[in-house]
Protein backbone atom coordinates (compact mmCIF):
# COMPACT_ATOMS: atom_id res chain seq x y z
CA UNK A 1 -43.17 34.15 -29.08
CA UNK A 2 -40.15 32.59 -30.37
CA UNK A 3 -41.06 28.18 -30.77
CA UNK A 4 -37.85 26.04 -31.13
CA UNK A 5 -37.97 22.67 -32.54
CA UNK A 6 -39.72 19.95 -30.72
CA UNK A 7 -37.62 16.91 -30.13
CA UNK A 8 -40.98 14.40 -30.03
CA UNK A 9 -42.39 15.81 -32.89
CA UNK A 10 -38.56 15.26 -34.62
CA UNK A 11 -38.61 11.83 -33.50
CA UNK A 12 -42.59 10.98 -34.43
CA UNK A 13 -41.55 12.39 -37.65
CA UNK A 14 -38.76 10.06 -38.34
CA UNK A 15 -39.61 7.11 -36.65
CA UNK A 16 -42.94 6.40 -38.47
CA UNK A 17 -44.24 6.62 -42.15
CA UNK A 18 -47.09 8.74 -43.40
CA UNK A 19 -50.01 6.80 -41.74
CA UNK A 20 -48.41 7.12 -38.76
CA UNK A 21 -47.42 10.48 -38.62
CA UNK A 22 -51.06 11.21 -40.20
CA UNK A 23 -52.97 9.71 -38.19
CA UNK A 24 -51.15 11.46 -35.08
CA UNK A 25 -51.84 14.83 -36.46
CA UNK A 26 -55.38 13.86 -36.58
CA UNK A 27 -55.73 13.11 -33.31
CA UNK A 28 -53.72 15.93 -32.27
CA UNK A 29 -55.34 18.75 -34.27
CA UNK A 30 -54.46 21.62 -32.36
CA UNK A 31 -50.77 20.91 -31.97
CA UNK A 32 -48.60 23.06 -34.36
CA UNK A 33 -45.76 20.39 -35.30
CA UNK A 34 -42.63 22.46 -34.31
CA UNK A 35 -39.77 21.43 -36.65
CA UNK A 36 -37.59 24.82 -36.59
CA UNK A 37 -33.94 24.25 -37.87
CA UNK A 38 -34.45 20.47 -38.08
CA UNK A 39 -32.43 18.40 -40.10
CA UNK A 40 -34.68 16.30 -42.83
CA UNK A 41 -32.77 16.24 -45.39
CA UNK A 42 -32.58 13.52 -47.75
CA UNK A 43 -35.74 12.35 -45.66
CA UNK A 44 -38.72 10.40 -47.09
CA UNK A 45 -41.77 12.75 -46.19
CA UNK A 46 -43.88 12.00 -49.31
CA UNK A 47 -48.03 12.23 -48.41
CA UNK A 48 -47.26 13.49 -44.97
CA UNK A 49 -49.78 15.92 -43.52
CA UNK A 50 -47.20 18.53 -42.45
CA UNK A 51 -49.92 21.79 -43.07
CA UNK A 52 -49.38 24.82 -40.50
CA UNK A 53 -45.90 23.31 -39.39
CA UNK A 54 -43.38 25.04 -38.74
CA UNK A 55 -40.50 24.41 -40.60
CA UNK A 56 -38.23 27.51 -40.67
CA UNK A 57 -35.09 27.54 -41.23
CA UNK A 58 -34.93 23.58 -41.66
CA UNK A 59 -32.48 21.51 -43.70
CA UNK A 60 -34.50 19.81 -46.04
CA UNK A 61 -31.85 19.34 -48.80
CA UNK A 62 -33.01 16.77 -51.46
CA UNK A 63 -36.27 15.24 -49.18
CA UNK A 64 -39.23 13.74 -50.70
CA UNK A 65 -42.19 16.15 -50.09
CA UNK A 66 -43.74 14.80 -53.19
CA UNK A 67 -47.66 14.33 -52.83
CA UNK A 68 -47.45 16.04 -48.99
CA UNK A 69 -49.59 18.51 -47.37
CA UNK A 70 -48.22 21.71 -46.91
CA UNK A 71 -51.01 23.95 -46.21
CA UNK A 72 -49.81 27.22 -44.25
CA UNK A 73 -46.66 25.81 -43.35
CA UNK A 74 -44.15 28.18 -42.03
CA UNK A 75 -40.65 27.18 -44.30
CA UNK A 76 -39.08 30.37 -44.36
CA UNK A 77 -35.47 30.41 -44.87
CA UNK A 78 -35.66 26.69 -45.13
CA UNK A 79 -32.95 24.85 -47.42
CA UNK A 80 -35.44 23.10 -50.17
CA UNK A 81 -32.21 22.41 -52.85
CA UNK A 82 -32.93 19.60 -54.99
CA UNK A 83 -36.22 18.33 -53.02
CA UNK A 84 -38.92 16.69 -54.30
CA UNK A 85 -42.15 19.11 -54.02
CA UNK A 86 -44.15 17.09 -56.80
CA UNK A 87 -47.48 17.60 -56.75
CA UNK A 88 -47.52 18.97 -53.09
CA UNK A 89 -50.03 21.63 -52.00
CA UNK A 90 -48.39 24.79 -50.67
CA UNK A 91 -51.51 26.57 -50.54
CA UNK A 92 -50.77 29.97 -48.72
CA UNK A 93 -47.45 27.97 -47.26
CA UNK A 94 -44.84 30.91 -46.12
CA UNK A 95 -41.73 30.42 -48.20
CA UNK A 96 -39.57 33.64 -47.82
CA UNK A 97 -36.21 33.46 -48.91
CA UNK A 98 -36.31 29.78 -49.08
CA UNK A 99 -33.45 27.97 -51.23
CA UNK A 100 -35.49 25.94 -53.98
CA UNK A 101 -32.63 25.80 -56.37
CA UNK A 102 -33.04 22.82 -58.74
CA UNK A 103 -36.23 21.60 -56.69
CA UNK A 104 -39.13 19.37 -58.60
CA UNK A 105 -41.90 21.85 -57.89
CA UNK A 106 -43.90 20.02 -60.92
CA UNK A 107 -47.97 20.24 -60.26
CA UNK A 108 -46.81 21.40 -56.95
CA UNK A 109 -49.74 23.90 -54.97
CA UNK A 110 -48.51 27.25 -54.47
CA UNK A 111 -52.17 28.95 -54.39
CA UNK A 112 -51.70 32.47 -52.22
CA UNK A 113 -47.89 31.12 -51.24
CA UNK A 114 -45.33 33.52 -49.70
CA UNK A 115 -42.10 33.22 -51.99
CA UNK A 116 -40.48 36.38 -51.63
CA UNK A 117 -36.99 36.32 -52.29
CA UNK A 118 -37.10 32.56 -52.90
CA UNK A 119 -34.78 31.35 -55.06
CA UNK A 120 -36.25 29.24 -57.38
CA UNK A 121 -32.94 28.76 -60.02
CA UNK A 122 -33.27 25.78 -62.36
CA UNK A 123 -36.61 24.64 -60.15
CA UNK A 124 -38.89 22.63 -62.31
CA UNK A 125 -42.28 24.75 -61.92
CA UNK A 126 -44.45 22.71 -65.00
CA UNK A 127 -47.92 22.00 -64.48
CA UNK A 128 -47.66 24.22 -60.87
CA UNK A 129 -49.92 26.10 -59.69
CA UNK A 130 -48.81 30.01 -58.56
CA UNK A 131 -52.57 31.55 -58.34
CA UNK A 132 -51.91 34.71 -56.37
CA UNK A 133 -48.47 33.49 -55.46
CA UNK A 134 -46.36 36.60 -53.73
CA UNK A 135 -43.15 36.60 -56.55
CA UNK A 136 -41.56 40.15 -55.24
CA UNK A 137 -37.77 39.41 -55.32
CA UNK A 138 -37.83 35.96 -56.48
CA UNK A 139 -34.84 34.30 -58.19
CA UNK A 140 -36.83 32.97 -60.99
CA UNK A 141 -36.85 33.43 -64.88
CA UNK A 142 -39.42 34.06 -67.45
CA UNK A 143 -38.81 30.87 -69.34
CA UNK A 144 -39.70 29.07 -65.88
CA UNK A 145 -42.72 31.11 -65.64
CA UNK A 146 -44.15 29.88 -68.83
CA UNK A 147 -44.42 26.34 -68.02
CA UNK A 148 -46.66 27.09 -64.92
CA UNK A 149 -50.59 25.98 -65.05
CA UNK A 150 -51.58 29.26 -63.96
CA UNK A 151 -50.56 32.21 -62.59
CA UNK A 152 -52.84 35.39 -61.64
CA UNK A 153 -50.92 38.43 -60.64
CA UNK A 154 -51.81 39.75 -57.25
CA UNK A 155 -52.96 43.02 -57.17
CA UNK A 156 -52.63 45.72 -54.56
């Protein structure tokens, strides 16, 4: 089952800050925010609760995720260039061949993540988190590797 983006949810998104969009999702907790293909970029969504969204495929070009919850989020194929991740928890988010060129990824979350053929070029990964991240095909380099807080390999 294919699910497209949801104008409301767009709009909610916008329209409000954190508190407000936070405190919908909490008294909303079954609804899946559907945000596929939207256009957020340049958009302020630092300390938003966006966990199990789905954001595929959505234009999030130099937003502010810093601080925001993105537990299981689905934000493959999304367009991540130049956003702020900072310190924003990705734990087992779904990031397959998401653009994440130049991102701030720095203390960022990425416990169990998905980031198969991301590319991560010139992302700032220090102090992050990639605990049984999923690396296969990645566009990263070793030297950006080293500046990670930890890293366990997953095994198979």
């Amino acid at each position: 089952m294919i699910m497209f983006l949801n104008q409301h949810h767009l709009e909610l998104l916008k329209k409000g800050r954190a508190t407000t969009w936070n405190t919908w999702r909490q008294s909303h907790p079954a609804t899946v925010p559907e945000l596929h293909g939207a256009d957020l970029s340049g958009v302020d969504l630092s300390g938003y609760n966006l966990s199990t969204a789905n954001l595929r495929e959505a234009n999030l070009f130099k937003a502010n995720l810093s601080a925001s919850d993105l537990i299981e989020a689905n934000l493959n194929g999304a367009n991540l260039a130049n956003a702020d991740l900072s310190g924003a928890k990705l734990i087992e988010a779904k990031l397959e061949f998401c653009n994440l060129q130049g991102a701030n990824l720095a203390n960022a979350d990425f416990t169990g993540a998905d980031l198969n053929g991301a590319n991560l070029m010139s992302a700032n990964l220090g102090g992050a988190n990639l605990n049984y991240a999923r690396l296969t095909d990645a566009i990263i380099t070793e030297e950006q590797l080293s500046s990670v807080k930890s890293r366990l390999e997953e095994t198979f």
